[in-house]
PDB file of N, CA and C in Angstrom:
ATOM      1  N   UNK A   1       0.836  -1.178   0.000  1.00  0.00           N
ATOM      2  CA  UNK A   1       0.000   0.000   0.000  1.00  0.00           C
ATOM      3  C   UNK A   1       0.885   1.248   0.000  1.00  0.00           C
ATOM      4  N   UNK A   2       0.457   2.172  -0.464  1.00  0.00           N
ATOM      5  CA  UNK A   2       1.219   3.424  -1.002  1.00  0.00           C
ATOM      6  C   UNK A   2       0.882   4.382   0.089  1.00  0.00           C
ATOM      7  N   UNK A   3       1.691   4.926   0.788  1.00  0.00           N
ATOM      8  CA  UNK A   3       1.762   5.901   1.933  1.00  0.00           C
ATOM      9  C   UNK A   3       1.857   7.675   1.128  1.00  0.00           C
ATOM     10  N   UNK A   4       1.082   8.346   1.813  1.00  0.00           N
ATOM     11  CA  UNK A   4       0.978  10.169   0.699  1.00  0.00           C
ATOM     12  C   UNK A   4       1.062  10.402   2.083  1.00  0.00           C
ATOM     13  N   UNK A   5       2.370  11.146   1.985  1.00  0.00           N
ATOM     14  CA  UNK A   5       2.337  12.287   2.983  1.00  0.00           C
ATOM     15  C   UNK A   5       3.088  13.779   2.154  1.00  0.00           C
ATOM     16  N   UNK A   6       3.145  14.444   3.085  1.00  0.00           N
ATOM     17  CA  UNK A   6       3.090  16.021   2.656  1.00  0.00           C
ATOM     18  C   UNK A   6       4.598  16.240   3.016  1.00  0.00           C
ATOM     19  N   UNK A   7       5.335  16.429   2.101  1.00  0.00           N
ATOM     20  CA  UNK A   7       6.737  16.572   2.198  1.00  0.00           C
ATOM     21  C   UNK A   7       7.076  17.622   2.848  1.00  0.00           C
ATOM     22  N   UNK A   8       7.770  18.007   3.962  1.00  0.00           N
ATOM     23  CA  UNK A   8       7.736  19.437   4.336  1.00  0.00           C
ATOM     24  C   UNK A   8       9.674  19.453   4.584  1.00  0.00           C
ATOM     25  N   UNK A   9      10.277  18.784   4.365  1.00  0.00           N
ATOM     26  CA  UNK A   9      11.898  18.712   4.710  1.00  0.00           C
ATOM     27  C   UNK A   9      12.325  17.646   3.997  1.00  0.00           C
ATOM     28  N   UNK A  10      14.063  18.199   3.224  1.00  0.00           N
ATOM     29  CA  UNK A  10      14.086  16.881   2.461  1.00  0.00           C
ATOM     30  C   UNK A  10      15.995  16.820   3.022  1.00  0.00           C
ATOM     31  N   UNK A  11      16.290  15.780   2.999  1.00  0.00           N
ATOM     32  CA  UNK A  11      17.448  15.044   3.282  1.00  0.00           C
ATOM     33  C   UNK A  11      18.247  14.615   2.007  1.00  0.00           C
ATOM     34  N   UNK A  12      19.291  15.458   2.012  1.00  0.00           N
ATOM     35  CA  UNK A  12      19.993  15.559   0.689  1.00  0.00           C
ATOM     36  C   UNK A  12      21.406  14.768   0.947  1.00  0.00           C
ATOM     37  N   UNK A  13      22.025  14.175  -0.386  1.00  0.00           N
ATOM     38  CA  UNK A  13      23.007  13.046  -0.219  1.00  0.00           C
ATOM     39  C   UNK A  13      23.500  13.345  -1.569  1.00  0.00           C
ATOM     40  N   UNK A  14      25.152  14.182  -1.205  1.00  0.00           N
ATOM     41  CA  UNK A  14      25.705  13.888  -2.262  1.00  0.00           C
ATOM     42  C   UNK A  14      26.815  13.167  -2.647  1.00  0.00           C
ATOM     43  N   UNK A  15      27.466  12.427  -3.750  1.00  0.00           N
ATOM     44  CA  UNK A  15      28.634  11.614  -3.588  1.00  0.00           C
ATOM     45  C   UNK A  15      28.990  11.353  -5.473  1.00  0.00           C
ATOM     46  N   UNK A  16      30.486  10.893  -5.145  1.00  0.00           N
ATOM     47  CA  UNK A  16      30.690  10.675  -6.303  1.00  0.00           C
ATOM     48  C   UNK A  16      30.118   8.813  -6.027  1.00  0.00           C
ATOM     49  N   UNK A  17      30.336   7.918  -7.393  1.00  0.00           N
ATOM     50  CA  UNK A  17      30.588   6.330  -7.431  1.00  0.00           C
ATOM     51  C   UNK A  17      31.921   6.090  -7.444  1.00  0.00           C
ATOM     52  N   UNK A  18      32.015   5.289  -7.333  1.00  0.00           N
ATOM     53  CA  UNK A  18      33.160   3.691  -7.171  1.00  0.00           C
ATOM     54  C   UNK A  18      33.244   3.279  -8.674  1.00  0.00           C
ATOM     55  N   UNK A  19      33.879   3.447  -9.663  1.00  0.00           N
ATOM     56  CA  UNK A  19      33.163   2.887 -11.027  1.00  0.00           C
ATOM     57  C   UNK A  19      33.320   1.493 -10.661  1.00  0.00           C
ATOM     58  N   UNK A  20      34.240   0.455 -10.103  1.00  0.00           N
ATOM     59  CA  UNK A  20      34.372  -0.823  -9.491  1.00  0.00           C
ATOM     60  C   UNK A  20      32.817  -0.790  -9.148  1.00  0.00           C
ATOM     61  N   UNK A  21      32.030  -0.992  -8.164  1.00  0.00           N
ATOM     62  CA  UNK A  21      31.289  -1.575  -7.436  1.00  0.00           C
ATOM     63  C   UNK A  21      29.749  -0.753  -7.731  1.00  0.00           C
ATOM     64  N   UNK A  22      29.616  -1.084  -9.073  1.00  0.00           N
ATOM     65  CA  UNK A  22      27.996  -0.251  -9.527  1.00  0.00           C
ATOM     66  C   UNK A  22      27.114  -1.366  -9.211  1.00  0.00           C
ATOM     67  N   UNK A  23      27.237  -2.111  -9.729  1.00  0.00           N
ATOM     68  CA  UNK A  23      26.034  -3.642  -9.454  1.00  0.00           C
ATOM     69  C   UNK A  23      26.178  -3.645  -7.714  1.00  0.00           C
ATOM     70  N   UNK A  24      27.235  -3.563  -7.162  1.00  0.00           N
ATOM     71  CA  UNK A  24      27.142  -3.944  -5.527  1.00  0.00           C
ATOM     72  C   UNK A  24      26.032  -2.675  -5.061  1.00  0.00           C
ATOM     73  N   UNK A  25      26.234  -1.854  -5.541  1.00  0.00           N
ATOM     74  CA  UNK A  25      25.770  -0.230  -5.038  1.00  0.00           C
ATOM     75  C   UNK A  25      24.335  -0.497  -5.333  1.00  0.00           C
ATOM     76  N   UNK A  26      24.177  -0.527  -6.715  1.00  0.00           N
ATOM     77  CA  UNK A  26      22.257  -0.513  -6.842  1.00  0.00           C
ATOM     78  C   UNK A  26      21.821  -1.341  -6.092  1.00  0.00           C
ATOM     79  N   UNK A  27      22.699  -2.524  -5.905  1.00  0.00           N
ATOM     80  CA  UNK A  27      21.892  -3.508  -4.909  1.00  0.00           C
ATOM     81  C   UNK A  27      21.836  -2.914  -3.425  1.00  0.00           C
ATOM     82  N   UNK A  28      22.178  -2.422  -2.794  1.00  0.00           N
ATOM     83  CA  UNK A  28      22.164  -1.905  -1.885  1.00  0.00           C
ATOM     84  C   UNK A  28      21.613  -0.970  -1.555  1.00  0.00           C
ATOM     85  N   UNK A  29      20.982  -0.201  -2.773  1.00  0.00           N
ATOM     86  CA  UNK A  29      20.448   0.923  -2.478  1.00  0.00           C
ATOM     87  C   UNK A  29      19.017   0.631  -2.697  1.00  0.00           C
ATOM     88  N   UNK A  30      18.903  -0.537  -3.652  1.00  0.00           N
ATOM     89  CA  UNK A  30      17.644  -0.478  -4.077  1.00  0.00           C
ATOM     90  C   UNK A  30      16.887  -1.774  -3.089  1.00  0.00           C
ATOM     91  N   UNK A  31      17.668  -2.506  -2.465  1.00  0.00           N
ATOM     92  CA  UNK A  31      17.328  -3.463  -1.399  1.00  0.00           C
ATOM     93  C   UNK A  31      17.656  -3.338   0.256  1.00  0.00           C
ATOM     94  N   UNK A  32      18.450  -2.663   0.496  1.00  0.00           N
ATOM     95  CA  UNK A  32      18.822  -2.227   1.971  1.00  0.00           C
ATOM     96  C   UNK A  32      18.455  -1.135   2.362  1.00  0.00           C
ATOM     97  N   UNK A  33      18.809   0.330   1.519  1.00  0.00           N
ATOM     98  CA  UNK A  33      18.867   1.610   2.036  1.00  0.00           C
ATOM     99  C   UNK A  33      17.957   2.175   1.916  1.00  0.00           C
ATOM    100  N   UNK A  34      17.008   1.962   1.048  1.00  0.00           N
ATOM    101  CA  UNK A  34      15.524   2.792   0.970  1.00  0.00           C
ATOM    102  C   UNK A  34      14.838   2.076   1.564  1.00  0.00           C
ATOM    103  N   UNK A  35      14.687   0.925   1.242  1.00  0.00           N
ATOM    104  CA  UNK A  35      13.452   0.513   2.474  1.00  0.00           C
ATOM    105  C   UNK A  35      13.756   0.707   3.849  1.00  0.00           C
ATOM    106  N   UNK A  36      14.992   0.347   4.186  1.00  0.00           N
ATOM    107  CA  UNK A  36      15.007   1.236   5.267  1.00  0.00           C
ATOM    108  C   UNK A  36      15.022   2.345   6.065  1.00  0.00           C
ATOM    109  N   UNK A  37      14.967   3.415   5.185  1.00  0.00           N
ATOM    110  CA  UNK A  37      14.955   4.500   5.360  1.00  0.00           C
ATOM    111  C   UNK A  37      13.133   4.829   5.374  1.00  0.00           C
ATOM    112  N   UNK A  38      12.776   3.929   4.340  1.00  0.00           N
ATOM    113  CA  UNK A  38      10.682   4.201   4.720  1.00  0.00           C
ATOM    114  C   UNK A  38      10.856   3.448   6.223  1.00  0.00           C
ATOM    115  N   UNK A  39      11.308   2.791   6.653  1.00  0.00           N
ATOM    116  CA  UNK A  39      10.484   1.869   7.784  1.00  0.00           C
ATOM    117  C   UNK A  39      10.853   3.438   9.280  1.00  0.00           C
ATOM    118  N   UNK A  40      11.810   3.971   8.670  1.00  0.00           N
ATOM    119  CA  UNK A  40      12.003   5.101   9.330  1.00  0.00           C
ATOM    120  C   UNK A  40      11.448   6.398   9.356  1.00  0.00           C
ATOM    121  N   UNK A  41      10.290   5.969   7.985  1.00  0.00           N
ATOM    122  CA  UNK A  41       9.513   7.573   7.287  1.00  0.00           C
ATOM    123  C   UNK A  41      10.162   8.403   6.745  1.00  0.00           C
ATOM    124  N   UNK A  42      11.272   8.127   6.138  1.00  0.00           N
ATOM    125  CA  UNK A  42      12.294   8.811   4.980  1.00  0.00           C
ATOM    126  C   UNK A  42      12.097   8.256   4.245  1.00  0.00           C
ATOM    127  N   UNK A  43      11.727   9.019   2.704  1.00  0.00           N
ATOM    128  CA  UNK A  43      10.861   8.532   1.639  1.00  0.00           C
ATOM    129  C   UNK A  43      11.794   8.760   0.585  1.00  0.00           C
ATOM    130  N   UNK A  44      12.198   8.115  -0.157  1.00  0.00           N
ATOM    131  CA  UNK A  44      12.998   8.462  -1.488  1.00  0.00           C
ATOM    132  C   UNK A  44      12.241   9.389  -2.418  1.00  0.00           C
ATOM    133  N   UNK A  45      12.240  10.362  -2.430  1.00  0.00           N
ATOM    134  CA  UNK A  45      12.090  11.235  -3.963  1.00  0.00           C
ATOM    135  C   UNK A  45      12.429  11.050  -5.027  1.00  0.00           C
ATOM    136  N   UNK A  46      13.544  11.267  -5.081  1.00  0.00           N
ATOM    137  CA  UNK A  46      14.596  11.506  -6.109  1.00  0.00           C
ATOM    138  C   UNK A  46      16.171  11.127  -6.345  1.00  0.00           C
ATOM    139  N   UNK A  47      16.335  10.975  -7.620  1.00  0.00           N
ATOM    140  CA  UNK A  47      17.898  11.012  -7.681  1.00  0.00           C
ATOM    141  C   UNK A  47      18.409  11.819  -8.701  1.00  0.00           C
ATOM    142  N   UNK A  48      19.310  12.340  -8.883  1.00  0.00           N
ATOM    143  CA  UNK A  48      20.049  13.155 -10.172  1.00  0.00           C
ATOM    144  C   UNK A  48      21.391  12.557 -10.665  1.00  0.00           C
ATOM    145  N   UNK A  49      21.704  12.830 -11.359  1.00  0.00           N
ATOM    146  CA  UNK A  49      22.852  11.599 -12.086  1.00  0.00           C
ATOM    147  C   UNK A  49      23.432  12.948 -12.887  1.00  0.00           C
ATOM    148  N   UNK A  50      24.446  13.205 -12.697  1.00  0.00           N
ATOM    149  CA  UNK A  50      25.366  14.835 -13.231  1.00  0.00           C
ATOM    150  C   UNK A  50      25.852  13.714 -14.186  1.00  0.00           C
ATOM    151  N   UNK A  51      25.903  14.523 -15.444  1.00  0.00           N
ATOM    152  CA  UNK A  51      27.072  14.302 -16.198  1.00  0.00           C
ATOM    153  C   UNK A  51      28.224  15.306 -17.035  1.00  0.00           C
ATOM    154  N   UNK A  52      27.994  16.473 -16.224  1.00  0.00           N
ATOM    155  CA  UNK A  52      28.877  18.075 -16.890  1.00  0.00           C
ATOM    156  C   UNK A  52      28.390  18.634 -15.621  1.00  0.00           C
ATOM    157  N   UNK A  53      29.896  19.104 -15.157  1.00  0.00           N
ATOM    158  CA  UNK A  53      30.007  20.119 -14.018  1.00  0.00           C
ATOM    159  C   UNK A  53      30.728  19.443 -13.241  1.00  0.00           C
ATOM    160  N   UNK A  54      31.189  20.704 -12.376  1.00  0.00           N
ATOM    161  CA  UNK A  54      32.050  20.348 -11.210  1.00  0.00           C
ATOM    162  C   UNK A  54      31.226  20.068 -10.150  1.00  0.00           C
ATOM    163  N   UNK A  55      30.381  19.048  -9.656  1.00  0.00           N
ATOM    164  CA  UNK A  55      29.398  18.826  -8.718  1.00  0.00           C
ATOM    165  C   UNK A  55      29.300  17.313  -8.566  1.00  0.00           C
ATOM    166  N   UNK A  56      28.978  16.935  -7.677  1.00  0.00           N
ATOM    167  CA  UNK A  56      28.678  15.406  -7.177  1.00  0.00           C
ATOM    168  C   UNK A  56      28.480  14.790  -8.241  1.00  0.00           C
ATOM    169  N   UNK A  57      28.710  13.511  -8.530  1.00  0.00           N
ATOM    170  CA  UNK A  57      27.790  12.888 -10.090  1.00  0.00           C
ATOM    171  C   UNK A  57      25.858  11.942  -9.312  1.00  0.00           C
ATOM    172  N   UNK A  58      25.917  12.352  -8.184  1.00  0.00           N
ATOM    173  CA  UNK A  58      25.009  11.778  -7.315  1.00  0.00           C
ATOM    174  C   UNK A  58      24.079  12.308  -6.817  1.00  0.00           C
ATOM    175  N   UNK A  59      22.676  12.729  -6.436  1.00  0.00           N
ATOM    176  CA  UNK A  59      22.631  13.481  -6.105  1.00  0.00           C
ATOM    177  C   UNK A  59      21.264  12.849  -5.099  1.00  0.00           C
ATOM    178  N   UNK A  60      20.951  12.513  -4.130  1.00  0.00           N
ATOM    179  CA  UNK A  60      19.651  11.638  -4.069  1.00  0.00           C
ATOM    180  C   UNK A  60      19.026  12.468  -2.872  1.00  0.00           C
ATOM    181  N   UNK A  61      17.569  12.318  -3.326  1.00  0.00           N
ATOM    182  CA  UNK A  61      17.062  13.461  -1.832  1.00  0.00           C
ATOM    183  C   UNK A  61      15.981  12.284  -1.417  1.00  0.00           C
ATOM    184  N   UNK A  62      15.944  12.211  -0.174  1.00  0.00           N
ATOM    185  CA  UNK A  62      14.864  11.515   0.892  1.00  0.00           C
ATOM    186  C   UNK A  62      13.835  12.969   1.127  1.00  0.00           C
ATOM    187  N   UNK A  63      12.562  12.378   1.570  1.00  0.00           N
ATOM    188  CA  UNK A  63      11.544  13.591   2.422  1.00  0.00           C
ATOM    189  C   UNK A  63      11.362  12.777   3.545  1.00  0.00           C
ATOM    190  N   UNK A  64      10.509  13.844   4.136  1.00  0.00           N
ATOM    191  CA  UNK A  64       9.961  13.704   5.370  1.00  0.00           C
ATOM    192  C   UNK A  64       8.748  14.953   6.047  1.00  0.00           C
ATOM    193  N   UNK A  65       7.969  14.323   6.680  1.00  0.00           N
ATOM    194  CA  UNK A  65       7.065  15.805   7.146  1.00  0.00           C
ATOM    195  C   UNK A  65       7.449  16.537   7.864  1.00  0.00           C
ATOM    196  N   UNK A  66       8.403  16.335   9.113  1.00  0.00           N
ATOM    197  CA  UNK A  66       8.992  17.118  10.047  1.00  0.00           C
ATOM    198  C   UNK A  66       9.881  17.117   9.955  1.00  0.00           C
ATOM    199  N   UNK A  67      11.131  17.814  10.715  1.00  0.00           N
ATOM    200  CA  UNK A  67      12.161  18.289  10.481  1.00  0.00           C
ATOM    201  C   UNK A  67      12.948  16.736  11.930  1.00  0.00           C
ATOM    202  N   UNK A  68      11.869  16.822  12.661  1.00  0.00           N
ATOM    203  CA  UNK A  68      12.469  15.569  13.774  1.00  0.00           C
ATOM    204  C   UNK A  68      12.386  14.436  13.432  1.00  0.00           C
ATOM    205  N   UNK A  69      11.650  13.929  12.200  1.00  0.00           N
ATOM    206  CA  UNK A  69      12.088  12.437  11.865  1.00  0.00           C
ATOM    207  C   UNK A  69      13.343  12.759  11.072  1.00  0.00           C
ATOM    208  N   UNK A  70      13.878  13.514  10.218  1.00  0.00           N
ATOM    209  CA  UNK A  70      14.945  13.906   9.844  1.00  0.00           C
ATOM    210  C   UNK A  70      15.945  13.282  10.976  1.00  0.00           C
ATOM    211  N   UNK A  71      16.115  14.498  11.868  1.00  0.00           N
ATOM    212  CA  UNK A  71      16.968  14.502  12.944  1.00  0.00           C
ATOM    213  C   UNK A  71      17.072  13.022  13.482  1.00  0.00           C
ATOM    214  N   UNK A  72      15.769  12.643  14.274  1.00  0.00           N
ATOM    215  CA  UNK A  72      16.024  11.308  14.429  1.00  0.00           C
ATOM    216  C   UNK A  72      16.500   9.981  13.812  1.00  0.00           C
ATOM    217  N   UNK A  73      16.223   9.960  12.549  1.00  0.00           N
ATOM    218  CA  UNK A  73      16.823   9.412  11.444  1.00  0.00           C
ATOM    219  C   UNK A  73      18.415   9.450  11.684  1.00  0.00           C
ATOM    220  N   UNK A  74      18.778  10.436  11.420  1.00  0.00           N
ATOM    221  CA  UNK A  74      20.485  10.667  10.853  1.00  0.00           C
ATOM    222  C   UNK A  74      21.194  10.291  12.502  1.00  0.00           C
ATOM    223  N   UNK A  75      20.835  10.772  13.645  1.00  0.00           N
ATOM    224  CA  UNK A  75      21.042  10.340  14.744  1.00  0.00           C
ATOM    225  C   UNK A  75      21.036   8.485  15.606  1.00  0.00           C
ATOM    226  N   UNK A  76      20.113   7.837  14.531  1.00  0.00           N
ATOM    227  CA  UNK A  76      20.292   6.361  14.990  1.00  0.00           C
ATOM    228  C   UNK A  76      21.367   5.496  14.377  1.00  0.00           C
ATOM    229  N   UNK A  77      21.602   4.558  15.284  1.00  0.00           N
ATOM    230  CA  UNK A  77      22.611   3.616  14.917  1.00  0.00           C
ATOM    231  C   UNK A  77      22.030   3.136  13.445  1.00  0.00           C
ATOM    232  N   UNK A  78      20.695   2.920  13.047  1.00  0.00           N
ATOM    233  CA  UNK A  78      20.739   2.276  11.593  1.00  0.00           C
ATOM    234  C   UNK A  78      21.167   3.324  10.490  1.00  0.00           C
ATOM    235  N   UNK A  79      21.201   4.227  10.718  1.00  0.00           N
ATOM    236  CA  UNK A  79      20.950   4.857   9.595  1.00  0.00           C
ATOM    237  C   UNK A  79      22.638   5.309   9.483  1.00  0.00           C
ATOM    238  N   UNK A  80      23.167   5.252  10.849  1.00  0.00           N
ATOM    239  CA  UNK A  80      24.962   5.268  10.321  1.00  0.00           C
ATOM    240  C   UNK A  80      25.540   4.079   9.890  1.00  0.00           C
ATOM    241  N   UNK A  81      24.691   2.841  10.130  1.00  0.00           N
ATOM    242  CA  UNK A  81      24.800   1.707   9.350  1.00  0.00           C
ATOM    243  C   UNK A  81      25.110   1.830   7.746  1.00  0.00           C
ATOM    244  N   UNK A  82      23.921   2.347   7.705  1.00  0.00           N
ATOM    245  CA  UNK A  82      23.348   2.755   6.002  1.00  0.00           C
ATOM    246  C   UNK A  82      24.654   3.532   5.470  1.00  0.00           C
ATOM    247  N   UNK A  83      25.004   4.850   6.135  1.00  0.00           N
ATOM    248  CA  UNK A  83      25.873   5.388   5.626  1.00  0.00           C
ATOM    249  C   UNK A  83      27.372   5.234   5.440  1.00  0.00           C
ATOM    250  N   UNK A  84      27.951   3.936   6.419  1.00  0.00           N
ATOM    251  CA  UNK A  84      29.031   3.445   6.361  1.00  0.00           C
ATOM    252  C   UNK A  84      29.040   2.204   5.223  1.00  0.00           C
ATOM    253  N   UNK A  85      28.041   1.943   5.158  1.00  0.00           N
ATOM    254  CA  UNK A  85      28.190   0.698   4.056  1.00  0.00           C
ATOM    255  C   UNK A  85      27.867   1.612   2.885  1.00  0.00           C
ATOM    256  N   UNK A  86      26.936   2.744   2.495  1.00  0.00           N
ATOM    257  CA  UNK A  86      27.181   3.784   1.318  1.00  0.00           C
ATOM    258  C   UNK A  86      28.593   3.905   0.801  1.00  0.00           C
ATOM    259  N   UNK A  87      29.215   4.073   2.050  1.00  0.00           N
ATOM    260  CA  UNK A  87      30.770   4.504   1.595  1.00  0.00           C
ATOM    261  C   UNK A  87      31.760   3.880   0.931  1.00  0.00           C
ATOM    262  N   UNK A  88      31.112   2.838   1.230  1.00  0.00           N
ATOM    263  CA  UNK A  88      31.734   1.207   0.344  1.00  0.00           C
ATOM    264  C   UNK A  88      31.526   1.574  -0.666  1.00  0.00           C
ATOM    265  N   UNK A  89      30.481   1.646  -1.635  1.00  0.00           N
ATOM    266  CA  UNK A  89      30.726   2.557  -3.112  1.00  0.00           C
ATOM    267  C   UNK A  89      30.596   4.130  -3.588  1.00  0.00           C
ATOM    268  N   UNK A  90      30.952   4.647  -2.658  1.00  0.00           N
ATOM    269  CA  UNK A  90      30.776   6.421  -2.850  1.00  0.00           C
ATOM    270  C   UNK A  90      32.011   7.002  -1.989  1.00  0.00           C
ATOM    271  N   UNK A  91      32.339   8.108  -2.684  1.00  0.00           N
ATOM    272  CA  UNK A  91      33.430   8.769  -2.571  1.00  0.00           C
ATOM    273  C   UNK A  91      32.770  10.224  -2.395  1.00  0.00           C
ATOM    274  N   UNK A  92      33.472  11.449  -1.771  1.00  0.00           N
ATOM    275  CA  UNK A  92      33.108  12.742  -1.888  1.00  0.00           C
ATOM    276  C   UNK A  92      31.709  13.193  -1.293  1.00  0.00           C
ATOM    277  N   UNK A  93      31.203  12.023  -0.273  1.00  0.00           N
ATOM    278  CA  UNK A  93      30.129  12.044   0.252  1.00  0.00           C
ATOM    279  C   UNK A  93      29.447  13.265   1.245  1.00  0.00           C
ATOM    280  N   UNK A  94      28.597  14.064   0.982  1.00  0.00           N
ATOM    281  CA  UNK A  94      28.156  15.047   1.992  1.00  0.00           C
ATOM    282  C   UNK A  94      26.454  15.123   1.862  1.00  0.00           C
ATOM    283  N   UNK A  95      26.289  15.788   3.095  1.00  0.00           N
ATOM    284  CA  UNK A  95      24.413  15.740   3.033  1.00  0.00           C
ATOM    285  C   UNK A  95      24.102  16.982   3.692  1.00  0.00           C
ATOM    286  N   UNK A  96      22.735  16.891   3.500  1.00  0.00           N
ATOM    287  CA  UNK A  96      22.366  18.234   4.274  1.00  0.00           C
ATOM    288  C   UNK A  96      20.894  18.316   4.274  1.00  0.00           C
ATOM    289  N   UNK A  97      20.952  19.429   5.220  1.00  0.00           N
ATOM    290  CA  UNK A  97      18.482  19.063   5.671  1.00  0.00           C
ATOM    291  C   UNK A  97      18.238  20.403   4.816  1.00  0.00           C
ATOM    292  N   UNK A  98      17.162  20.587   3.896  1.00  0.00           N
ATOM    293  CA  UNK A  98      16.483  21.728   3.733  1.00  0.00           C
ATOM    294  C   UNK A  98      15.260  21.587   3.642  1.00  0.00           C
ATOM    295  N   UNK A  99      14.540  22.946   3.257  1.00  0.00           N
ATOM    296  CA  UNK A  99      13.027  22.823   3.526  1.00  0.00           C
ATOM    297  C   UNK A  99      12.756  22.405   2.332  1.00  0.00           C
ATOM    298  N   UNK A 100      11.508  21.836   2.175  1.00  0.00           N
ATOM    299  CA  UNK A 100      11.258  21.328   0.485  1.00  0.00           C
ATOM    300  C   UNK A 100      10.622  22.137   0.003  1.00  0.00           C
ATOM    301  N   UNK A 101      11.095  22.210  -1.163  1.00  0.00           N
ATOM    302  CA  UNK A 101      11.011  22.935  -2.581  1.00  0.00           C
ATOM    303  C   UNK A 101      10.516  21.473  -3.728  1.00  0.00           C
ATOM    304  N   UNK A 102       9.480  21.880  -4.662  1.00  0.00           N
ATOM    305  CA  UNK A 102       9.432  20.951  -5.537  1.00  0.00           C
ATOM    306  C   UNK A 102      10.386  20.841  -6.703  1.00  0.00           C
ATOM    307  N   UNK A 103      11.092  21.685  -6.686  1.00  0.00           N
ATOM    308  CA  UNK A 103      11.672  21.950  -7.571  1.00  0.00           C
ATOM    309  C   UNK A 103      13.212  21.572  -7.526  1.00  0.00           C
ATOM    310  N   UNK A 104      13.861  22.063  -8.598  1.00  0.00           N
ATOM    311  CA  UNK A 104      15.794  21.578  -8.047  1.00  0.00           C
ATOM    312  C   UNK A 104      16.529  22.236  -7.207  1.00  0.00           C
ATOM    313  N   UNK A 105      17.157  21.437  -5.933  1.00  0.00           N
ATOM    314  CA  UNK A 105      17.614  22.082  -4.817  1.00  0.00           C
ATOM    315  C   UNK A 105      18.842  22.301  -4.772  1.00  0.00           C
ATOM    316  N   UNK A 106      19.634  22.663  -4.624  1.00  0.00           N
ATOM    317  CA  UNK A 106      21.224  22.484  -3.961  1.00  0.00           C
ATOM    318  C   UNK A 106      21.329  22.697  -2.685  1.00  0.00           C
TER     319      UNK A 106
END
């Protein structure tokens, strides 16, 4: 069943890849890290994929309605789980909370 909530804060993730470990990475992202991140109420949006510019080649934003599942999120042991095994295929990694915009953020 499909969960609608009202995006009000989004959780931004940027990084370069690993060109080595692309098949390890989607698997991980598309079987470990997002669903776990819903069972936490961090919702995948989006991703951006750069290919010109000096900027992340990565670009993936989570939502959320409040600004404290955010917080609580990035603060639990799973979710530094998530981000230490990210690191296994990502390089140049940084994140950050803003308010949501529908539109393209930096």
């Amino acid at each position: 069943m499909t969960k609608h909530i009202v995006p009000r804060y989004k959780l931004m993730l940027f990084y370069d890849l690993k060109p080595q470990s692309m098949d390890a990475y989607y698997d991980f992202i598309m079987n470990e890290m997002i669903p776990t991140a819903q069972e936490m109420e961090l919702y995948m949006f989006r991703v951006f994929h750069t290919v010109y510019g000096d900027c992340p080649l990565r670009q993936a934003e989570f939502v959320a309605e409040d600004l404290d599942t955010i917080r609580q999120v990035m603060h639990s042991d799973t979710w530094h789980g998530l981000e230490d095994k990210l690191l296994e295929y990502a390089t140049n990694y940084n994140r950050k909370i803003v308010k949501f915009r529908p539109g393209f953020q930096l």
